[in-house]
PDB file of N, CA and C in Angstrom:
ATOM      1  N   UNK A   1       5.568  -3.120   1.518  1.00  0.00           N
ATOM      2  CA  UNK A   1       4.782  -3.564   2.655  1.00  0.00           C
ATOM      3  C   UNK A   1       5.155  -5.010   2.957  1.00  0.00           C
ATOM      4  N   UNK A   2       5.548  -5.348   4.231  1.00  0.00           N
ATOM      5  CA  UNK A   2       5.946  -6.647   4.559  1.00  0.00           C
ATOM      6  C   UNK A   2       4.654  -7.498   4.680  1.00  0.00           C
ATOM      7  N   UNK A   3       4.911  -8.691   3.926  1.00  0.00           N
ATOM      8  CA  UNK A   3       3.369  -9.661   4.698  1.00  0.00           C
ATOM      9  C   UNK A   3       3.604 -10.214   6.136  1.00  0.00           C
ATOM     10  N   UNK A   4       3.002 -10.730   6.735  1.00  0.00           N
ATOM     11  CA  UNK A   4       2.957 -11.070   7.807  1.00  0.00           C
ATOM     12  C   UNK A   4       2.090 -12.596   7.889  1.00  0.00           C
ATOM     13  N   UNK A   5       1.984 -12.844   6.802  1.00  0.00           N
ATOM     14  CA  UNK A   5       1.324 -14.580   6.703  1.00  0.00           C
ATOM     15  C   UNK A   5       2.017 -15.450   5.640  1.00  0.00           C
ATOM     16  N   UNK A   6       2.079 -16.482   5.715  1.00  0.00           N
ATOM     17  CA  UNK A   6       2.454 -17.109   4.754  1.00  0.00           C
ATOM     18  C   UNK A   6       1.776 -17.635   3.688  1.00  0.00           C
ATOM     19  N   UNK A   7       2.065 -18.190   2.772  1.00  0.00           N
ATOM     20  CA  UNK A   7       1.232 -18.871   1.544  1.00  0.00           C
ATOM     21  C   UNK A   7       1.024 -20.078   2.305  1.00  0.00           C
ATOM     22  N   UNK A   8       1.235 -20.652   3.056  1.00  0.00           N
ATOM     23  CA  UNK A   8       0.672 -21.906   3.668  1.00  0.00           C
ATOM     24  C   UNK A   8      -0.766 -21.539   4.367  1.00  0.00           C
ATOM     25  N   UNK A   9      -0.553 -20.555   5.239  1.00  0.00           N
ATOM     26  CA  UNK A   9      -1.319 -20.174   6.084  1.00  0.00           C
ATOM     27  C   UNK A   9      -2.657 -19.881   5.117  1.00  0.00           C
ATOM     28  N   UNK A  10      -2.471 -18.799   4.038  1.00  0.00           N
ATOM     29  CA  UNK A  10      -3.451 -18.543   3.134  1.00  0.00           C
ATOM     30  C   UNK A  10      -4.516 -19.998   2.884  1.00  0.00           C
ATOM     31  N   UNK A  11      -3.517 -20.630   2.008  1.00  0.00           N
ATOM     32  CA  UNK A  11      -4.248 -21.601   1.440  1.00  0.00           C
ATOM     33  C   UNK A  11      -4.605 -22.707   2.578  1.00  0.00           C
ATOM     34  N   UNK A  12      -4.259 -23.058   3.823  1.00  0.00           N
ATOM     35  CA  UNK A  12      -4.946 -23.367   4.636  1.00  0.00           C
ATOM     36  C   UNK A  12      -6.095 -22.847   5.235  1.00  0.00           C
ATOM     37  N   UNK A  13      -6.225 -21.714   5.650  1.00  0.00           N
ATOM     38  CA  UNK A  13      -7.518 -21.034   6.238  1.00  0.00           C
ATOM     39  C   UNK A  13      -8.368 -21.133   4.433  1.00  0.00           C
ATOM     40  N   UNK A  14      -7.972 -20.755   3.431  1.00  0.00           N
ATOM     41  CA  UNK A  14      -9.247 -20.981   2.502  1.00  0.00           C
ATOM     42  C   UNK A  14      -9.927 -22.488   2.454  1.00  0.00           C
ATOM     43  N   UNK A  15      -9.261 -23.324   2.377  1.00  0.00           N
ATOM     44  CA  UNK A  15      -9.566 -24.746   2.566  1.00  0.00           C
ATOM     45  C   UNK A  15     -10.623 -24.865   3.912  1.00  0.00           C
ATOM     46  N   UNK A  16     -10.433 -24.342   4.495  1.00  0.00           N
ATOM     47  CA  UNK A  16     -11.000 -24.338   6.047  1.00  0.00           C
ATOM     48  C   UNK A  16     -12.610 -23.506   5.612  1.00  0.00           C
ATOM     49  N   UNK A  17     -11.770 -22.594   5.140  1.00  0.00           N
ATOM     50  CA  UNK A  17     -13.274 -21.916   4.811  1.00  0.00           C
ATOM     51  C   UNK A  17     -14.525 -22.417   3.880  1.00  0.00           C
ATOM     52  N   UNK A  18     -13.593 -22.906   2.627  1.00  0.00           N
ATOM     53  CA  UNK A  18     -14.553 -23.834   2.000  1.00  0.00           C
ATOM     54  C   UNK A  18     -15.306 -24.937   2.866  1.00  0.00           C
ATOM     55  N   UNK A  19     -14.715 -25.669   3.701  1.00  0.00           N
ATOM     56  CA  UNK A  19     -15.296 -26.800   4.666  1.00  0.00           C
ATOM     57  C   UNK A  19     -16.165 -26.379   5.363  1.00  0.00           C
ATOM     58  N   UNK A  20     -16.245 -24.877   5.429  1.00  0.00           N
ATOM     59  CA  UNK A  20     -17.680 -24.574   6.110  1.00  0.00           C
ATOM     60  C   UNK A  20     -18.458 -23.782   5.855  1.00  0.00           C
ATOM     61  N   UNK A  21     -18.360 -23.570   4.214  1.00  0.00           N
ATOM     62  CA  UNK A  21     -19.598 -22.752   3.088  1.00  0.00           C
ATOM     63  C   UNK A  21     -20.083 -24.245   2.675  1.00  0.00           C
ATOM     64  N   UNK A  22     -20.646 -25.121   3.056  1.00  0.00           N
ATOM     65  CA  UNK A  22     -21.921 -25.767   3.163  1.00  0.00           C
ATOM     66  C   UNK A  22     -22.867 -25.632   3.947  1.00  0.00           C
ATOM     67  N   UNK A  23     -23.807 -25.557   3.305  1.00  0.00           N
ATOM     68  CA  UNK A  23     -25.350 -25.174   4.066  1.00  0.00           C
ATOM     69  C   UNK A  23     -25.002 -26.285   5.301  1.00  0.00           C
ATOM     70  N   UNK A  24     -25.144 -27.433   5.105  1.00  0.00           N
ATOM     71  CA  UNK A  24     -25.241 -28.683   6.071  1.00  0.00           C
ATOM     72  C   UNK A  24     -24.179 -28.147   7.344  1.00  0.00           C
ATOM     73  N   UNK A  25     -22.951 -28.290   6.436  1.00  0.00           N
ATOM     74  CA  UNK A  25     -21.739 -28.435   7.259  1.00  0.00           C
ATOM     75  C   UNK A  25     -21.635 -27.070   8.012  1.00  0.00           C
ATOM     76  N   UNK A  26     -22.276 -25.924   7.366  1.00  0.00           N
ATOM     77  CA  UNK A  26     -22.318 -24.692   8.452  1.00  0.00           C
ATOM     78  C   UNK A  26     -23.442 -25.111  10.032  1.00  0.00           C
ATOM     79  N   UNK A  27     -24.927 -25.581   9.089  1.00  0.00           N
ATOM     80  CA  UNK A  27     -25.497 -26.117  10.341  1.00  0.00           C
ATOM     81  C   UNK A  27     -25.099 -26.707  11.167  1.00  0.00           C
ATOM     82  N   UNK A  28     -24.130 -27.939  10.913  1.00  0.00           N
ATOM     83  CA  UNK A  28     -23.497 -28.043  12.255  1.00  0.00           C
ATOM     84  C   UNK A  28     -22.628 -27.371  13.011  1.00  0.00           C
ATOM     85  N   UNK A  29     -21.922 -26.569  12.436  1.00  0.00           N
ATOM     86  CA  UNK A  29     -21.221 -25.987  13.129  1.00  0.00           C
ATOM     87  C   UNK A  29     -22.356 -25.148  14.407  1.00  0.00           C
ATOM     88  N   UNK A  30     -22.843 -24.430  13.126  1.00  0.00           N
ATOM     89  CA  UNK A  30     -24.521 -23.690  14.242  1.00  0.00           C
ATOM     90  C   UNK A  30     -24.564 -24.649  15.505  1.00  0.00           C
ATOM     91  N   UNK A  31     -25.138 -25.463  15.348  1.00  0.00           N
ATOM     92  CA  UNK A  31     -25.073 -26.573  16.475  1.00  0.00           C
ATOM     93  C   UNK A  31     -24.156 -26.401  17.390  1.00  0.00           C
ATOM     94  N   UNK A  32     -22.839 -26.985  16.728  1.00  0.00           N
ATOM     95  CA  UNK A  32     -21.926 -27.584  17.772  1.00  0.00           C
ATOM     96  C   UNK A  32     -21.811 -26.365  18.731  1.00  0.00           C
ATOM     97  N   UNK A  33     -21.927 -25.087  17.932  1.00  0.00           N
ATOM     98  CA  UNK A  33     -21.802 -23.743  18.667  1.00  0.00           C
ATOM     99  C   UNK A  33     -22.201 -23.809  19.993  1.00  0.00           C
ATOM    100  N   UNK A  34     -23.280 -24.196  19.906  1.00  0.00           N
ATOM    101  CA  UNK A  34     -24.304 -24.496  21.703  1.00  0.00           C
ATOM    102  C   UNK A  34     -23.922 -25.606  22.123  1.00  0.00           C
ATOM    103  N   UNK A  35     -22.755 -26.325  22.092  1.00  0.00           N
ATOM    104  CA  UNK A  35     -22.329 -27.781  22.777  1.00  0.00           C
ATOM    105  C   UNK A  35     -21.884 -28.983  21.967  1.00  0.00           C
ATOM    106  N   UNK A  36     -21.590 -29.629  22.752  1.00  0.00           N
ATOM    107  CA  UNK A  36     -20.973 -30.709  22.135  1.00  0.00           C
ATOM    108  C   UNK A  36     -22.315 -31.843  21.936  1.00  0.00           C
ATOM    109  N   UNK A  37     -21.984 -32.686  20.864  1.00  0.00           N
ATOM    110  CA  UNK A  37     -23.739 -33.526  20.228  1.00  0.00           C
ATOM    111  C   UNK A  37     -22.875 -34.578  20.002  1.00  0.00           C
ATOM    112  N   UNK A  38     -23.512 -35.825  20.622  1.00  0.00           N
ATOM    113  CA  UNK A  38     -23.341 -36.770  19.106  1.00  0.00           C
ATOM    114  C   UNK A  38     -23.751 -36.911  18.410  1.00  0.00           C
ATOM    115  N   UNK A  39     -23.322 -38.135  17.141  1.00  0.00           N
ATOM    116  CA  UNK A  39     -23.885 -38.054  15.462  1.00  0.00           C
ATOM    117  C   UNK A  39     -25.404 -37.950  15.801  1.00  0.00           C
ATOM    118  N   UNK A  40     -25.938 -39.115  16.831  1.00  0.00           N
ATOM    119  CA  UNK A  40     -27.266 -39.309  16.665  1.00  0.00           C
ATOM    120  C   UNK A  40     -27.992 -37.814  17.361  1.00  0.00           C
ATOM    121  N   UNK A  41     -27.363 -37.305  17.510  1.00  0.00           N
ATOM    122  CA  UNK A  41     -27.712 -35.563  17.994  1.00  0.00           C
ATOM    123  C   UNK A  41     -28.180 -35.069  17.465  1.00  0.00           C
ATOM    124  N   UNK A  42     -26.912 -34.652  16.188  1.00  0.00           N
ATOM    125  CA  UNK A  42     -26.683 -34.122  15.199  1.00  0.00           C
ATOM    126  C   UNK A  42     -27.590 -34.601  14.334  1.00  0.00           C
ATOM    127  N   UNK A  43     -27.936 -35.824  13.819  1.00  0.00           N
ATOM    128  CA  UNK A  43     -28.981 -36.629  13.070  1.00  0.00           C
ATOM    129  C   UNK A  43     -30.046 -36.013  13.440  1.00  0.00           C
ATOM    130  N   UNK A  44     -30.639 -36.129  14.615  1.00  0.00           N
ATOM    131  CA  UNK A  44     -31.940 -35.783  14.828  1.00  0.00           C
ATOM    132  C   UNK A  44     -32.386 -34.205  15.161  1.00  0.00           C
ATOM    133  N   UNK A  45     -31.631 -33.744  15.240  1.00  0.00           N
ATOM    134  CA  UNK A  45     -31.688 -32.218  15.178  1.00  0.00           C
ATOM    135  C   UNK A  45     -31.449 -31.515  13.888  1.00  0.00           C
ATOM    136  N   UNK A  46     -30.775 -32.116  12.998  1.00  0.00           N
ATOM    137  CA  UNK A  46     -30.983 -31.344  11.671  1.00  0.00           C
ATOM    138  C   UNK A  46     -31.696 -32.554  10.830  1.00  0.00           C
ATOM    139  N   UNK A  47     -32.612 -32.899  10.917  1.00  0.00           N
ATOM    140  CA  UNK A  47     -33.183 -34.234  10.268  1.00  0.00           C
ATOM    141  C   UNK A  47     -32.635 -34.941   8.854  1.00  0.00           C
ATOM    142  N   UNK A  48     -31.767 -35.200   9.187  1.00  0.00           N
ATOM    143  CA  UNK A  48     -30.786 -35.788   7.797  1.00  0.00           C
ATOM    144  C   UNK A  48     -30.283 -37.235   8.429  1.00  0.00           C
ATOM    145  N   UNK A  49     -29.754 -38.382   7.470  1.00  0.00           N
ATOM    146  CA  UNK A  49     -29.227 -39.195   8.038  1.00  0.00           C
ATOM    147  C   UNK A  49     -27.992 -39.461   8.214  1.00  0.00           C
ATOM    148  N   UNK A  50     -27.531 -40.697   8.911  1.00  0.00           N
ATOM    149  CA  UNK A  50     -26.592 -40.597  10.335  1.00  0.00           C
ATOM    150  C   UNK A  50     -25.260 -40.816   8.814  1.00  0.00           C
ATOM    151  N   UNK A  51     -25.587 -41.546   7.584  1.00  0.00           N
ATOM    152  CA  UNK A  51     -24.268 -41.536   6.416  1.00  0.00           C
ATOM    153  C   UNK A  51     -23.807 -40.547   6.299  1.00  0.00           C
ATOM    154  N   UNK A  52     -25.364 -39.410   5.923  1.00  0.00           N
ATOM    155  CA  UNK A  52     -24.767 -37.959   5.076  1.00  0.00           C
ATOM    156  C   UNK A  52     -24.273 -36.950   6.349  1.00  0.00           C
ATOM    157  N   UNK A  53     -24.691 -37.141   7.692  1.00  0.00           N
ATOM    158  CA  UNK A  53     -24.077 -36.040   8.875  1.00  0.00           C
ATOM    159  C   UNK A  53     -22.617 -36.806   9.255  1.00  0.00           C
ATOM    160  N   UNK A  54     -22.228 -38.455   8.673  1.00  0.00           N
ATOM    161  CA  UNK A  54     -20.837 -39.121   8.952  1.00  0.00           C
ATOM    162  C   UNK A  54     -20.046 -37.887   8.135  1.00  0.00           C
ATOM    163  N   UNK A  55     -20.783 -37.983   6.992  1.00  0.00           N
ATOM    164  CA  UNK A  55     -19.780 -37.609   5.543  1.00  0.00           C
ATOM    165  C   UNK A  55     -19.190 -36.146   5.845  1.00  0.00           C
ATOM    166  N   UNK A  56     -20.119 -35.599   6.663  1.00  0.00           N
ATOM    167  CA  UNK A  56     -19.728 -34.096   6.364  1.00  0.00           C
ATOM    168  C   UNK A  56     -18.878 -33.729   7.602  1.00  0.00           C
ATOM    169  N   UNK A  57     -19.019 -34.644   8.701  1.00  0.00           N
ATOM    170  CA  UNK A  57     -18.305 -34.211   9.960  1.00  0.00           C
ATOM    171  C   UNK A  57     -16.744 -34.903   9.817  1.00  0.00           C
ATOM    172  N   UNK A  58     -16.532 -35.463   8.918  1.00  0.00           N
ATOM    173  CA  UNK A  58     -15.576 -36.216   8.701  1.00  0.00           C
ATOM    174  C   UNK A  58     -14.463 -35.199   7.569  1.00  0.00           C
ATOM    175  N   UNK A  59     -15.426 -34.365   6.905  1.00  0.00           N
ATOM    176  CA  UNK A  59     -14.948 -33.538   6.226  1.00  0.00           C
ATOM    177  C   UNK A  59     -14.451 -32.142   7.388  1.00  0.00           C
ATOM    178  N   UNK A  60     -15.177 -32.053   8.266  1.00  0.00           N
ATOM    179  CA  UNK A  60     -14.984 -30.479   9.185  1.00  0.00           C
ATOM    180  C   UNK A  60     -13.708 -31.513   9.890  1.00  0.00           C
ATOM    181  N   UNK A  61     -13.558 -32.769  10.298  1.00  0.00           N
ATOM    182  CA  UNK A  61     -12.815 -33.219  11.102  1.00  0.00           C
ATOM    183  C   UNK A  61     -11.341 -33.264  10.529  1.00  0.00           C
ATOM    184  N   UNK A  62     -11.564 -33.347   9.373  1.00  0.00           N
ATOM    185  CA  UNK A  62     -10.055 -33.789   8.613  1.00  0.00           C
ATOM    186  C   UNK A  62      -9.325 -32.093   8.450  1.00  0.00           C
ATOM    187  N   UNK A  63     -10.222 -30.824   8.159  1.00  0.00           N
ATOM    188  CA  UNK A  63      -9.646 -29.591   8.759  1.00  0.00           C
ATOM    189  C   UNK A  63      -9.433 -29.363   9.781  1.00  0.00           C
ATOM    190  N   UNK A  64      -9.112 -29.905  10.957  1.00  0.00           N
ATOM    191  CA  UNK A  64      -9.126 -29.690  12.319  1.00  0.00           C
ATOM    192  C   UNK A  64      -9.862 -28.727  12.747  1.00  0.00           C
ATOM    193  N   UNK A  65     -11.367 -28.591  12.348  1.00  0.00           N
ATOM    194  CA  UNK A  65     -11.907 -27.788  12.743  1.00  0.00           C
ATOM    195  C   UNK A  65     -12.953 -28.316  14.445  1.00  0.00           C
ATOM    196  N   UNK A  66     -13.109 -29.563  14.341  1.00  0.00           N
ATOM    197  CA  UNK A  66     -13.461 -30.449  15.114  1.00  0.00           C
ATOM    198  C   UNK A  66     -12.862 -30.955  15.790  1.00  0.00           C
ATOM    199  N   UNK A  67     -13.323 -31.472  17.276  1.00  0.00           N
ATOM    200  CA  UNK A  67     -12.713 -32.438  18.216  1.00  0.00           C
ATOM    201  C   UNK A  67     -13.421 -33.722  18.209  1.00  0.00           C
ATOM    202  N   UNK A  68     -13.074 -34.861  18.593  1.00  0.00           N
ATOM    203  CA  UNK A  68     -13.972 -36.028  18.950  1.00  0.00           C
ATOM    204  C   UNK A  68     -14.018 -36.928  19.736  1.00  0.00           C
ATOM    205  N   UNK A  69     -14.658 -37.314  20.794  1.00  0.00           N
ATOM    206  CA  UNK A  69     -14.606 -38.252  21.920  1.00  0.00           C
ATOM    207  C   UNK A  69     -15.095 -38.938  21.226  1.00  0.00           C
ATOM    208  N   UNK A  70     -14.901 -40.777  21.686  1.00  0.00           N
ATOM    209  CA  UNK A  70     -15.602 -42.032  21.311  1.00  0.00           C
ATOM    210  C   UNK A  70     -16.338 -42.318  23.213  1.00  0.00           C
ATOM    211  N   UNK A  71     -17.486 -43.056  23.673  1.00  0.00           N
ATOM    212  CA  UNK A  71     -17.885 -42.777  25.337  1.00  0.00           C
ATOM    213  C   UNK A  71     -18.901 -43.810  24.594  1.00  0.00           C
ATOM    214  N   UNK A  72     -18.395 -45.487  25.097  1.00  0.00           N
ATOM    215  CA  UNK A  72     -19.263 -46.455  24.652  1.00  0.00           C
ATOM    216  C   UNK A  72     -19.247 -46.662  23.255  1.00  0.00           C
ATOM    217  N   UNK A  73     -20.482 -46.530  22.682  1.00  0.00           N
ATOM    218  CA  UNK A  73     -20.463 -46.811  21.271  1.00  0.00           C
ATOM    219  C   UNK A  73     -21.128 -45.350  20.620  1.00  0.00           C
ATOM    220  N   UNK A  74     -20.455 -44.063  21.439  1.00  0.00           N
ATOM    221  CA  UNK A  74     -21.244 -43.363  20.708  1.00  0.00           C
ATOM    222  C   UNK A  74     -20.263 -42.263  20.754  1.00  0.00           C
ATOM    223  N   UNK A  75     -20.110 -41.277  19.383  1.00  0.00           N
ATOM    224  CA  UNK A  75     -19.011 -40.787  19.103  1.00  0.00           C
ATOM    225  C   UNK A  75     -19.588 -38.725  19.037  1.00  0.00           C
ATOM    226  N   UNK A  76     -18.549 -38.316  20.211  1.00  0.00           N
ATOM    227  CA  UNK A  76     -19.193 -37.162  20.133  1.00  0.00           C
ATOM    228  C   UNK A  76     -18.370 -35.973  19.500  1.00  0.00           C
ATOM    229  N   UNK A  77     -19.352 -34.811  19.184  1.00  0.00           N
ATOM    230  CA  UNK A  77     -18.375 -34.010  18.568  1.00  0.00           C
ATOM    231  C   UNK A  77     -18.642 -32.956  18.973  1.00  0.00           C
ATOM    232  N   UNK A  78     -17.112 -31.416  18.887  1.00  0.00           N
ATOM    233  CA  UNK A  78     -17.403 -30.404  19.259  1.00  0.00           C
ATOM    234  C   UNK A  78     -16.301 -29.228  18.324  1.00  0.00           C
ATOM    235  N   UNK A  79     -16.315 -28.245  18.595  1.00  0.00           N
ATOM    236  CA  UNK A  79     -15.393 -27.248  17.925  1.00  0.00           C
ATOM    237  C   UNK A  79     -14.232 -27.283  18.571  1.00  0.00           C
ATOM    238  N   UNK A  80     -13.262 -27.393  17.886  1.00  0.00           N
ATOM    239  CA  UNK A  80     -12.287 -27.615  17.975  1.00  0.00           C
ATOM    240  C   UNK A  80     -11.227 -26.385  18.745  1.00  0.00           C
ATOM    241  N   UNK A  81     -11.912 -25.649  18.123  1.00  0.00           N
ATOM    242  CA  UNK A  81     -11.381 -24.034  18.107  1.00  0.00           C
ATOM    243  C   UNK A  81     -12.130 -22.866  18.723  1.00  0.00           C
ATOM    244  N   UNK A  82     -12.005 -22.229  19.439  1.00  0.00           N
ATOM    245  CA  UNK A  82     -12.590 -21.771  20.319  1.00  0.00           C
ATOM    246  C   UNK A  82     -13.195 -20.132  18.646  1.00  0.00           C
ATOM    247  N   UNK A  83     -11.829 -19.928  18.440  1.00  0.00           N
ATOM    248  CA  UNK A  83     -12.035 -18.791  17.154  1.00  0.00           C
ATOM    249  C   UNK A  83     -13.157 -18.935  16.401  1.00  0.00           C
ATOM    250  N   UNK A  84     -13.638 -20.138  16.271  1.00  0.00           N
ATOM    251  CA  UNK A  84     -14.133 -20.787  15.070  1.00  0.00           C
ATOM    252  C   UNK A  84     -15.395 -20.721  15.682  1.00  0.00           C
ATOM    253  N   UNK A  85     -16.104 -20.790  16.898  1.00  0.00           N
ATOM    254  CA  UNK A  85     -17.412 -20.614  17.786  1.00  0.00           C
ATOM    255  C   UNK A  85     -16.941 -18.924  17.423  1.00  0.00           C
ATOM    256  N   UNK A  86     -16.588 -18.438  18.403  1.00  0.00           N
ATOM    257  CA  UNK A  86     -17.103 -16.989  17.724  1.00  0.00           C
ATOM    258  C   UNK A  86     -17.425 -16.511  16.294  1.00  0.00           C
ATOM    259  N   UNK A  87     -16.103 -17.130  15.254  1.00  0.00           N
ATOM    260  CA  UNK A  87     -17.034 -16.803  14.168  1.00  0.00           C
ATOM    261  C   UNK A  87     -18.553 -17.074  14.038  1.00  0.00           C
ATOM    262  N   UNK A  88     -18.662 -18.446  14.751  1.00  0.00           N
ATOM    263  CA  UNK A  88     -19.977 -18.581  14.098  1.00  0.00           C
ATOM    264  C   UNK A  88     -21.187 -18.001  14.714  1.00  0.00           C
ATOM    265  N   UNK A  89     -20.691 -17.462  15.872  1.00  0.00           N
ATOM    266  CA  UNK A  89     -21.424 -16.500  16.933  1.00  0.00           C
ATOM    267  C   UNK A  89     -21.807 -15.247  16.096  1.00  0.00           C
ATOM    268  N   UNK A  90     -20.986 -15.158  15.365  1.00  0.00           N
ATOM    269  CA  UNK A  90     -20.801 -13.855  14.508  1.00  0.00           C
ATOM    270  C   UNK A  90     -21.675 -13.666  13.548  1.00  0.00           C
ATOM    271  N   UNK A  91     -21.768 -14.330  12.397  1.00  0.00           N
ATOM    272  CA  UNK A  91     -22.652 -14.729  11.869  1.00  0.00           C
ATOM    273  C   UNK A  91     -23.863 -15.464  11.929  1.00  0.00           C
ATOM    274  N   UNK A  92     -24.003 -15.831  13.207  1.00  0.00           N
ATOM    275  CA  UNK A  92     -25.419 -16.340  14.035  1.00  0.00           C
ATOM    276  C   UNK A  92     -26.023 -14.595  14.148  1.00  0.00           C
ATOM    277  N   UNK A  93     -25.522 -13.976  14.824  1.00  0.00           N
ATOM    278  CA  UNK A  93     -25.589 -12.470  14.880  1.00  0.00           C
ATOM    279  C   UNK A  93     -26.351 -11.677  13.790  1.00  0.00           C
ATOM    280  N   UNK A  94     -25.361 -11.780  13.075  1.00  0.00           N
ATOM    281  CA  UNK A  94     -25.688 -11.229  11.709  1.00  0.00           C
ATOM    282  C   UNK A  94     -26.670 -11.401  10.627  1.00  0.00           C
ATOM    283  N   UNK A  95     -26.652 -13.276  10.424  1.00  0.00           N
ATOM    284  CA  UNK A  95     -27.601 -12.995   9.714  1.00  0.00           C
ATOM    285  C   UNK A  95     -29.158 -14.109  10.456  1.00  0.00           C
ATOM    286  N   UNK A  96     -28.949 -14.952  11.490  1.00  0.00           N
ATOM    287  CA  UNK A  96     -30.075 -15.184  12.058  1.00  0.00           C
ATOM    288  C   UNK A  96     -30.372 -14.584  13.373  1.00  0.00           C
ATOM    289  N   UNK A  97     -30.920 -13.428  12.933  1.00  0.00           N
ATOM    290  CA  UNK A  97     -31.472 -12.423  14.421  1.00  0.00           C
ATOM    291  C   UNK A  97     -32.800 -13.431  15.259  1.00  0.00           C
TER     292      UNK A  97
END
C-alpha cells in the first residue's frame, strides 16, 4: 500500500493537534470560531488574564494555526485556516449541543 503523506506532514499535524487539546487553548479556538477578538476580547470572554490568554495564543500562533492584525495598540486574532473552523464546528456539534 503506497502512503500518500509524509513523516513531516504526520508529525506536523500531531504537534498542531496537541496545540489544541488544551481546555483554554481549545476555548479559544471555540471563540475565534464566531470571529475575529482581540486579547482584551478574548480576556473578557473567557475570564482569565490578558498574560495567561498572551501565553496560549502565542502557542496556537507559532503552529500557524492563527492569524494576527496589530490596529492601534490593540492586537487581533483569528483562524488562520479555514479547515481548522470547521473542525471546530465539528466538535462544537458534537459535543456542545
Amino acid at each position: 500500500m503506497e502512503k500518500h503523506w509524509s513523516d513531516k506532514d504526520i508529525e506536523l499535524t500531531a504537534d498542531r493537534c496537541k496545540a489544541v487539546a488544551h481546555p483554554l487553548r481549545l476555548a479559544i479556538l471555540c471563540l475565534l470560531g464566531q470571529g475575529e477578538r482581540s486579547v482584551g476580547d478574548i480576556c473578557r470572554e473567557l475570564g482569565t488574564t490578558q498574560p495567561n490568554i498572551s501565553q496560549h495564543l502565542t502557542q496556537l500562533h507559532n503552529q500557524r494555526l492563527l492569524k494576527s492584525r496589530k490596529e492601534a495598540n490593540f492586537v487581533y486574532y483569528a483562524i488562520a485556516d479555514q479547515r481548522l473552523s470547521e473542525i471546530i464546528g465539528m466538535l462544537q456539534k458534537i459535543y456542545c449541543p
